[in-house]
Structures are given as structure tokens and as C-alpha cells.
PDB file of N, CA and C in Angstrom:
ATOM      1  N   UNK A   1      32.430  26.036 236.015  1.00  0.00           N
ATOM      2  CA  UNK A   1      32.083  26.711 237.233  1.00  0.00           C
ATOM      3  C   UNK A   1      30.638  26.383 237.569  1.00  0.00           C
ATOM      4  N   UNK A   2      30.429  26.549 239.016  1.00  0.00           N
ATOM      5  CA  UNK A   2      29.127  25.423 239.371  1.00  0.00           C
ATOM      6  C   UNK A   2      27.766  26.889 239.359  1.00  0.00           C
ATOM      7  N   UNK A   3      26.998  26.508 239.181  1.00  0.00           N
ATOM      8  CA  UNK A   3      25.983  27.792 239.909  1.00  0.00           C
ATOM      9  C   UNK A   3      25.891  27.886 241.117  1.00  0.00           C
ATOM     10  N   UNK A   4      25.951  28.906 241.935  1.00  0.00           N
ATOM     11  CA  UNK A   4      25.394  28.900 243.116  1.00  0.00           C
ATOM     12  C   UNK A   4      23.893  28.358 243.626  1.00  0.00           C
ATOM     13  N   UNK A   5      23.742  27.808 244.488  1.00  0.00           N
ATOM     14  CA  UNK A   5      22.426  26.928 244.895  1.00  0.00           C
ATOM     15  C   UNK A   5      21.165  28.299 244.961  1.00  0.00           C
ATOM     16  N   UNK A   6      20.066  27.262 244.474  1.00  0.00           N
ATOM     17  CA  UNK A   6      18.425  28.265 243.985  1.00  0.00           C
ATOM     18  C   UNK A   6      18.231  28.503 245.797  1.00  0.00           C
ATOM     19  N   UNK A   7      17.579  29.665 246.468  1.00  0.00           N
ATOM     20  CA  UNK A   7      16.335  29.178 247.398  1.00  0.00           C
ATOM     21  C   UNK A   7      15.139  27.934 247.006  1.00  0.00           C
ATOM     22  N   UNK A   8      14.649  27.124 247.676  1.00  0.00           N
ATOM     23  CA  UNK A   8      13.709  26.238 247.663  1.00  0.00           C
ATOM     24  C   UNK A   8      12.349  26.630 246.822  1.00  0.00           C
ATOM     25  N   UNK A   9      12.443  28.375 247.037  1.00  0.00           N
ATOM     26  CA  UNK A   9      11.194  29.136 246.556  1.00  0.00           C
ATOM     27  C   UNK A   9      11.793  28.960 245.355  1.00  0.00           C
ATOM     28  N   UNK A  10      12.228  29.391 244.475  1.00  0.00           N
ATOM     29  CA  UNK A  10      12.985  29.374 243.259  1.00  0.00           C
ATOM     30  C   UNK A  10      12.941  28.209 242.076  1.00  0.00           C
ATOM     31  N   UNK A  11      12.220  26.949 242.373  1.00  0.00           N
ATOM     32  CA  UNK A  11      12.703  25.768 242.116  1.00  0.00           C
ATOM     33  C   UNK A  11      11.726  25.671 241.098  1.00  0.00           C
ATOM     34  N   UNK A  12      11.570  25.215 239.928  1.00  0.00           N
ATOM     35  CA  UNK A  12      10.681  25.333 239.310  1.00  0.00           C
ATOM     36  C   UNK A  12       9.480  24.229 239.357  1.00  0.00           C
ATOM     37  N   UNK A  13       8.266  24.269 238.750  1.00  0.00           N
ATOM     38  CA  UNK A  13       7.492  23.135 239.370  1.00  0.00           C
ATOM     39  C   UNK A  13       7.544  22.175 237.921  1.00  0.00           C
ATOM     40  N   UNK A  14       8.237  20.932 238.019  1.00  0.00           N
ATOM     41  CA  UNK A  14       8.379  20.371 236.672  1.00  0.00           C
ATOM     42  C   UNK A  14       7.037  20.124 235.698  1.00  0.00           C
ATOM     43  N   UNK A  15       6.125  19.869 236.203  1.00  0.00           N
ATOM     44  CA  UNK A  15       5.126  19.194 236.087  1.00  0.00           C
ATOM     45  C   UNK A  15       4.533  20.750 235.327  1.00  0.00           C
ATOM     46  N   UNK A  16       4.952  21.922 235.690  1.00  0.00           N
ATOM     47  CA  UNK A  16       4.678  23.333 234.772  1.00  0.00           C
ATOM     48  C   UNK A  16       5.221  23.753 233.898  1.00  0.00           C
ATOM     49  N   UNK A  17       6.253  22.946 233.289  1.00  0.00           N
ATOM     50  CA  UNK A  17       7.137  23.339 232.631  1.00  0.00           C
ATOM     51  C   UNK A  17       6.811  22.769 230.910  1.00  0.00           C
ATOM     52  N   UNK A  18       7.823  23.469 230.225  1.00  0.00           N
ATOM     53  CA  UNK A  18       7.101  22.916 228.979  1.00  0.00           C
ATOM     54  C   UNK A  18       8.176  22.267 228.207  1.00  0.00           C
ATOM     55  N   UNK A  19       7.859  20.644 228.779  1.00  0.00           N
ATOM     56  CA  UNK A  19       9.139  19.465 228.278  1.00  0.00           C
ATOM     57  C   UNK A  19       9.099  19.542 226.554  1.00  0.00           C
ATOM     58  N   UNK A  20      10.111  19.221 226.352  1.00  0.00           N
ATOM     59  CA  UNK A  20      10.536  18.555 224.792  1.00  0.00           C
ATOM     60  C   UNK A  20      11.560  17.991 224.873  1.00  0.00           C
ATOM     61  N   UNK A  21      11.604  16.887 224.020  1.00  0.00           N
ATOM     62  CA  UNK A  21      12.875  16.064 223.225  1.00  0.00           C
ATOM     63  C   UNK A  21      12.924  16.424 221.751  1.00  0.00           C
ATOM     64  N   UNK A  22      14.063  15.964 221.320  1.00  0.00           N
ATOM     65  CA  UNK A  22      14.315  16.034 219.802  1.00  0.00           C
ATOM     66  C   UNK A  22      13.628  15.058 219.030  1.00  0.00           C
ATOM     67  N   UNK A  23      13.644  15.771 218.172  1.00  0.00           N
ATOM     68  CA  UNK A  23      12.871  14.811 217.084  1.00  0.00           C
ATOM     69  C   UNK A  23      13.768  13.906 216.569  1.00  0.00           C
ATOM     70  N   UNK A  24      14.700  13.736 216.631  1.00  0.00           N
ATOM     71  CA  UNK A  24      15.835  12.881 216.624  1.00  0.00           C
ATOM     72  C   UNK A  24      15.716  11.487 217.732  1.00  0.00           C
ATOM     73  N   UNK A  25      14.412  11.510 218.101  1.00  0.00           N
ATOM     74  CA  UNK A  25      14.477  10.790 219.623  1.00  0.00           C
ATOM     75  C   UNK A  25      13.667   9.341 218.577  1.00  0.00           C
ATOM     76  N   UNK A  26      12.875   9.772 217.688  1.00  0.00           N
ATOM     77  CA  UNK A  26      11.793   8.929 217.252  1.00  0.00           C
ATOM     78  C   UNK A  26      10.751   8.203 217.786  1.00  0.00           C
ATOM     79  N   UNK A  27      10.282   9.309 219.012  1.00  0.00           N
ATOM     80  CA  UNK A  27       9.009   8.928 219.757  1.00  0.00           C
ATOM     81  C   UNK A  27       9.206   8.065 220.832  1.00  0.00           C
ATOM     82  N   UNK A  28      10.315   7.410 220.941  1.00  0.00           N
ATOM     83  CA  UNK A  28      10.658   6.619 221.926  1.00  0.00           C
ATOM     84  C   UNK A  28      10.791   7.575 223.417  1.00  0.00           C
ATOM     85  N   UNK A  29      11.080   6.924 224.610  1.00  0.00           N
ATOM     86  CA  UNK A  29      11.348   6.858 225.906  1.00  0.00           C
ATOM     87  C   UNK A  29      12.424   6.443 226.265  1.00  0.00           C
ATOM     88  N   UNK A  30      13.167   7.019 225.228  1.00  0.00           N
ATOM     89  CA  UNK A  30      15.360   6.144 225.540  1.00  0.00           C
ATOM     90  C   UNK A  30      16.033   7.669 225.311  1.00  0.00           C
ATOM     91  N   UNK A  31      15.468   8.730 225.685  1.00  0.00           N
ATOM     92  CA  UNK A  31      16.112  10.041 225.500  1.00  0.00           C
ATOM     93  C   UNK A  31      15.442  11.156 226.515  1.00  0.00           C
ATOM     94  N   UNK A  32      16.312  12.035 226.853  1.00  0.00           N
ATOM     95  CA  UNK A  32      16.450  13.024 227.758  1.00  0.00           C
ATOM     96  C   UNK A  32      15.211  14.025 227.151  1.00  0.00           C
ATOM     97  N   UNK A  33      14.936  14.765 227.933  1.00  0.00           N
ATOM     98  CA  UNK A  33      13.931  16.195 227.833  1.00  0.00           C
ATOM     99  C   UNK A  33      14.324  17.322 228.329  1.00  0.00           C
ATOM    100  N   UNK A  34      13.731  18.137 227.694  1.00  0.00           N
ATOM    101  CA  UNK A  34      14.662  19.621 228.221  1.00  0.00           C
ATOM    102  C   UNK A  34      13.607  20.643 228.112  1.00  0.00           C
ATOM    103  N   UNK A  35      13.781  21.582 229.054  1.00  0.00           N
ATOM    104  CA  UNK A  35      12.678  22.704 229.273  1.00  0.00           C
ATOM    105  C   UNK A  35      13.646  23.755 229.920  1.00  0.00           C
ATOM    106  N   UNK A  36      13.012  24.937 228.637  1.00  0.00           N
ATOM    107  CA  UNK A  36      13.727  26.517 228.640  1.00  0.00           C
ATOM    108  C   UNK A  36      13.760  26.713 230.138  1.00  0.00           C
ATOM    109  N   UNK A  37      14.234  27.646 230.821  1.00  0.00           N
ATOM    110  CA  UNK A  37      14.111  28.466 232.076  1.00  0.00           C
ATOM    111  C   UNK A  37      14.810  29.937 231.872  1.00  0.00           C
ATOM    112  N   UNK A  38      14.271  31.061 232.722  1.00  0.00           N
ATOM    113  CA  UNK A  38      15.007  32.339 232.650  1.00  0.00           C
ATOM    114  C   UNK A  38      16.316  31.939 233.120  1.00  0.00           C
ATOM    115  N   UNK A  39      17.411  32.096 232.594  1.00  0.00           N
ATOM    116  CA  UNK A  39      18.656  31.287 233.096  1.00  0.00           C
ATOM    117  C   UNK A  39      19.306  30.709 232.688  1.00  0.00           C
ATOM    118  N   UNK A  40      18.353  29.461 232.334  1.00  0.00           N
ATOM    119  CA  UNK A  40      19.280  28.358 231.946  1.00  0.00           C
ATOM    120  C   UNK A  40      18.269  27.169 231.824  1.00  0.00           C
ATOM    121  N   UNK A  41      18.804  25.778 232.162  1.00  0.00           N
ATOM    122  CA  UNK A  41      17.857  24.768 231.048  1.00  0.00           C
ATOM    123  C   UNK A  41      17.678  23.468 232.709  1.00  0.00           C
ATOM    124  N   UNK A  42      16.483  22.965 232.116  1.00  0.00           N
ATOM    125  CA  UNK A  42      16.031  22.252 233.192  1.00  0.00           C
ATOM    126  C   UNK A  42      16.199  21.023 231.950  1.00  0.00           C
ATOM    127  N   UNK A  43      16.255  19.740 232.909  1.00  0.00           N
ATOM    128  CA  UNK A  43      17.216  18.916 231.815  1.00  0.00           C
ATOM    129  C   UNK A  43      16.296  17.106 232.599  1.00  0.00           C
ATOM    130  N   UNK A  44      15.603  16.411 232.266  1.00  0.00           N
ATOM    131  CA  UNK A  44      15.344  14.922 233.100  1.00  0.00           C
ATOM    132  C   UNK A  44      15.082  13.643 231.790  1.00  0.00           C
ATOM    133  N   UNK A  45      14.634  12.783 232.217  1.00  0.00           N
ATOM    134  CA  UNK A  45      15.289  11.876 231.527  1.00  0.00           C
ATOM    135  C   UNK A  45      13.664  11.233 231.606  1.00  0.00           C
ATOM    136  N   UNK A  46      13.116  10.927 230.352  1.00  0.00           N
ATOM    137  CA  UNK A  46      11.982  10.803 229.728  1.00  0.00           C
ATOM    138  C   UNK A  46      10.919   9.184 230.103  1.00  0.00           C
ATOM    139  N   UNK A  47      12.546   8.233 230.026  1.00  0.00           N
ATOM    140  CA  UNK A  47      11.734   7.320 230.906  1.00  0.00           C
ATOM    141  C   UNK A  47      11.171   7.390 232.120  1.00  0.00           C
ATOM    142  N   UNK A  48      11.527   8.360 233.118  1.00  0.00           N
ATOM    143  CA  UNK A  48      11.468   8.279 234.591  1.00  0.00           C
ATOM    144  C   UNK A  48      11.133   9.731 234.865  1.00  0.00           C
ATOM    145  N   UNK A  49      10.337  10.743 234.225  1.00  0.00           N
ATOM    146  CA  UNK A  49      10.391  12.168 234.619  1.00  0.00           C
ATOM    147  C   UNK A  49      10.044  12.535 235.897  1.00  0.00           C
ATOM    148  N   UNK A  50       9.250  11.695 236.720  1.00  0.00           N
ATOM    149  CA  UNK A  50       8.957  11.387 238.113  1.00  0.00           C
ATOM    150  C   UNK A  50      10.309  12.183 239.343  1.00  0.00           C
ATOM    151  N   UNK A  51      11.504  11.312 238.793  1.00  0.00           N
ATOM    152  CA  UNK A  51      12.716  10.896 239.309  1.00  0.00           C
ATOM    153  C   UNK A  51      13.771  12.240 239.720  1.00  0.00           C
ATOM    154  N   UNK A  52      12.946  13.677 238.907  1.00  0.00           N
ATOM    155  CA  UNK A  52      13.584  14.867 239.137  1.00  0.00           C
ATOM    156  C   UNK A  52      14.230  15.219 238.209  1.00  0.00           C
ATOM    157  N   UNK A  53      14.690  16.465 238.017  1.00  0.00           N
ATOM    158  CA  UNK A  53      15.222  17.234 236.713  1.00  0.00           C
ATOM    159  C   UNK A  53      16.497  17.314 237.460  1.00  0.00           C
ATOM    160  N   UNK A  54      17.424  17.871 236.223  1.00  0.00           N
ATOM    161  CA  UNK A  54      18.949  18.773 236.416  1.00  0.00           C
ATOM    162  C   UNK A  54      19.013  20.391 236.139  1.00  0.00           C
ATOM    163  N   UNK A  55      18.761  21.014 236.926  1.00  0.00           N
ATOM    164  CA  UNK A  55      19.136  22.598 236.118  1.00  0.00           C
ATOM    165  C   UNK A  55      20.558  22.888 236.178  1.00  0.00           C
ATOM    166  N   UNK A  56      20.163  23.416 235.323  1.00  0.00           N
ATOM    167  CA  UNK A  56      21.338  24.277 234.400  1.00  0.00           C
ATOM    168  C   UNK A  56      21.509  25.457 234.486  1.00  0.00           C
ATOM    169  N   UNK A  57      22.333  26.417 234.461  1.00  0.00           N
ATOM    170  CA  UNK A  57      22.756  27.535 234.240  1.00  0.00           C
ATOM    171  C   UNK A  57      22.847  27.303 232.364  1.00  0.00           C
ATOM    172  N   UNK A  58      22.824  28.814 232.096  1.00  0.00           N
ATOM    173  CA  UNK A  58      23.026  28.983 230.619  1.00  0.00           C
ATOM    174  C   UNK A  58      24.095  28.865 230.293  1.00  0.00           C
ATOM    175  N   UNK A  59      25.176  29.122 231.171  1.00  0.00           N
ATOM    176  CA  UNK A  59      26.875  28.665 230.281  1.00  0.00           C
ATOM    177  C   UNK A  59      26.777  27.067 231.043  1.00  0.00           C
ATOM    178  N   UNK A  60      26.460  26.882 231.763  1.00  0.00           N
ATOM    179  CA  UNK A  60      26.365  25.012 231.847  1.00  0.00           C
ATOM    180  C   UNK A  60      26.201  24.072 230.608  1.00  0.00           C
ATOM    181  N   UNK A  61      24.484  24.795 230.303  1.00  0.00           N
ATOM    182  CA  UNK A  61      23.796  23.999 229.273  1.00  0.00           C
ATOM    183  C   UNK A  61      24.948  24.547 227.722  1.00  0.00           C
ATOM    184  N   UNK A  62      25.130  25.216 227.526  1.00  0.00           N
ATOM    185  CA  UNK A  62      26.160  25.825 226.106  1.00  0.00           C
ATOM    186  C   UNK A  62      26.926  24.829 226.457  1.00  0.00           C
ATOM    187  N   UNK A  63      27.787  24.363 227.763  1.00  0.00           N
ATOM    188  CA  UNK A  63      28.881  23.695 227.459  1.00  0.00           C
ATOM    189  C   UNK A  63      28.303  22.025 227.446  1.00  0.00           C
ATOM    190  N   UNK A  64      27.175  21.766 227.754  1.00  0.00           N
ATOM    191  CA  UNK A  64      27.282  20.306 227.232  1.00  0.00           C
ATOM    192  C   UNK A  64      26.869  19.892 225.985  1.00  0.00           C
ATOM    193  N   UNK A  65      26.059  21.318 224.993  1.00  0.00           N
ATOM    194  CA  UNK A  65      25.858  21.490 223.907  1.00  0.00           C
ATOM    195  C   UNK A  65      26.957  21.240 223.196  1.00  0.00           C
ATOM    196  N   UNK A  66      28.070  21.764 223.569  1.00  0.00           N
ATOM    197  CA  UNK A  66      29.396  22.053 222.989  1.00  0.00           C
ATOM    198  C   UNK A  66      30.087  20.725 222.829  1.00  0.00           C
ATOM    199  N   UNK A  67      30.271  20.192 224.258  1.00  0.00           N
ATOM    200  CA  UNK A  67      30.540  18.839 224.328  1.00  0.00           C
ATOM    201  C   UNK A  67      29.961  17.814 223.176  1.00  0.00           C
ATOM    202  N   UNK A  68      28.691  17.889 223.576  1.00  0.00           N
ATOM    203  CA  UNK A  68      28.088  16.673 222.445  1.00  0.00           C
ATOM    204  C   UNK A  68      28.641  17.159 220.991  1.00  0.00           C
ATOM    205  N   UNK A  69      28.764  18.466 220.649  1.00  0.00           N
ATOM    206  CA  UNK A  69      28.460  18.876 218.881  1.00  0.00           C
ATOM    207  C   UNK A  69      30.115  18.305 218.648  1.00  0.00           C
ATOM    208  N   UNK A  70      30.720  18.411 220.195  1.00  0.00           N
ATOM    209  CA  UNK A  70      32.600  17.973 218.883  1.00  0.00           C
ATOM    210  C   UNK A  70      32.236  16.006 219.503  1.00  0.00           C
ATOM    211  N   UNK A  71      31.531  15.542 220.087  1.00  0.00           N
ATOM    212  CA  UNK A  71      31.413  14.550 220.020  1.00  0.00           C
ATOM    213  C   UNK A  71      32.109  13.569 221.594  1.00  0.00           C
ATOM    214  N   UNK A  72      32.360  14.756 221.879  1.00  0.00           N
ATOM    215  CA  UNK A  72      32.965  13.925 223.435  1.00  0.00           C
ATOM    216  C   UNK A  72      32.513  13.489 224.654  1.00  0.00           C
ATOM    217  N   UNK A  73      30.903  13.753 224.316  1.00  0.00           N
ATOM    218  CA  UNK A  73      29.967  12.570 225.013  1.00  0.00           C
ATOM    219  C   UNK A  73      29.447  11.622 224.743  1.00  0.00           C
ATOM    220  N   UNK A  74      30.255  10.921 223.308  1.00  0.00           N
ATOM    221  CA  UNK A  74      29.798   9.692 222.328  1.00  0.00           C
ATOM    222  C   UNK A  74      30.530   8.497 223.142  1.00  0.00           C
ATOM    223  N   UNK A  75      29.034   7.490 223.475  1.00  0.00           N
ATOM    224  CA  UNK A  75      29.728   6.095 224.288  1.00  0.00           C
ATOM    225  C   UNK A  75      31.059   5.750 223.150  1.00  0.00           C
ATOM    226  N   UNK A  76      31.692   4.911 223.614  1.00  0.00           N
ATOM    227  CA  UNK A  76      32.943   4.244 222.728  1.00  0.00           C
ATOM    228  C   UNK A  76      32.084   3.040 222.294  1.00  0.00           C
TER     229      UNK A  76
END
């Protein structure tokens, strides 16, 4: 189920936010970043953070958590 759309006021300012990747990343720029929100999870992609984030709702972000942990976002 989708979230309903933020007001414009609402939007968070990325550049305020407090990014992390996993340490699983090994310092590189070939992995995603993610920053808490009241809500849910603001989500952009480390080579290009410029390029805009994804938010999330909190049952969003659980379900792609979920996804990855049984493995069904693993390239073939």
C-alpha cells in the first residue's frame, strides 16, 4: 500500500539529514544510504546523492527489509 503524498512543506531537506550506509558497503560509492525520519526512512543512492532521495513510510521500509533478509532482491 502506497503512502499518501507529503505537502511540499513536509519534505525533508536532504542535505539535513543524517545519511549512513552499512558497513558492509566497505567505504565504497556502489551502495545506497539511508536516513531515519519520524515515519519512515529516506532512502538515495551514494554515488549521485545530488539526484534525490526515496521516502518511505515505516511499513514500506520493513517490507524491503524483509524482502532483502529472505533474499528476493538478490540479482540472479
Amino acid at each position: 500500500m502506497a503512502s499518501a503524498p507529503l505537502p511540499a512543506s513536509s519534505f525533508p531537506v536532504p542535505g539535513e539529514l543524517g545519511w549512513r550506509k552499512s558497513t558492509y558497503s566497505g567505504g565504497g560509492n556502489d551502495c545506497v544510504e539511508v536516513a531515519f525520519l519520524p515515519g519512515g526512512t529516506a532512502v538515495r543512492d551514494s554515488k549521485n546523492p545530488a539526484a534525490g532521495m526515496l521516502q518511505l513510510s515505516s511499513a514500506e521500509w520493513e517490507a524491503v527489509l524483509s524482502s532483502a533478509r529472505r533474499g528476493a532482491l538478490d540479482l540472479p
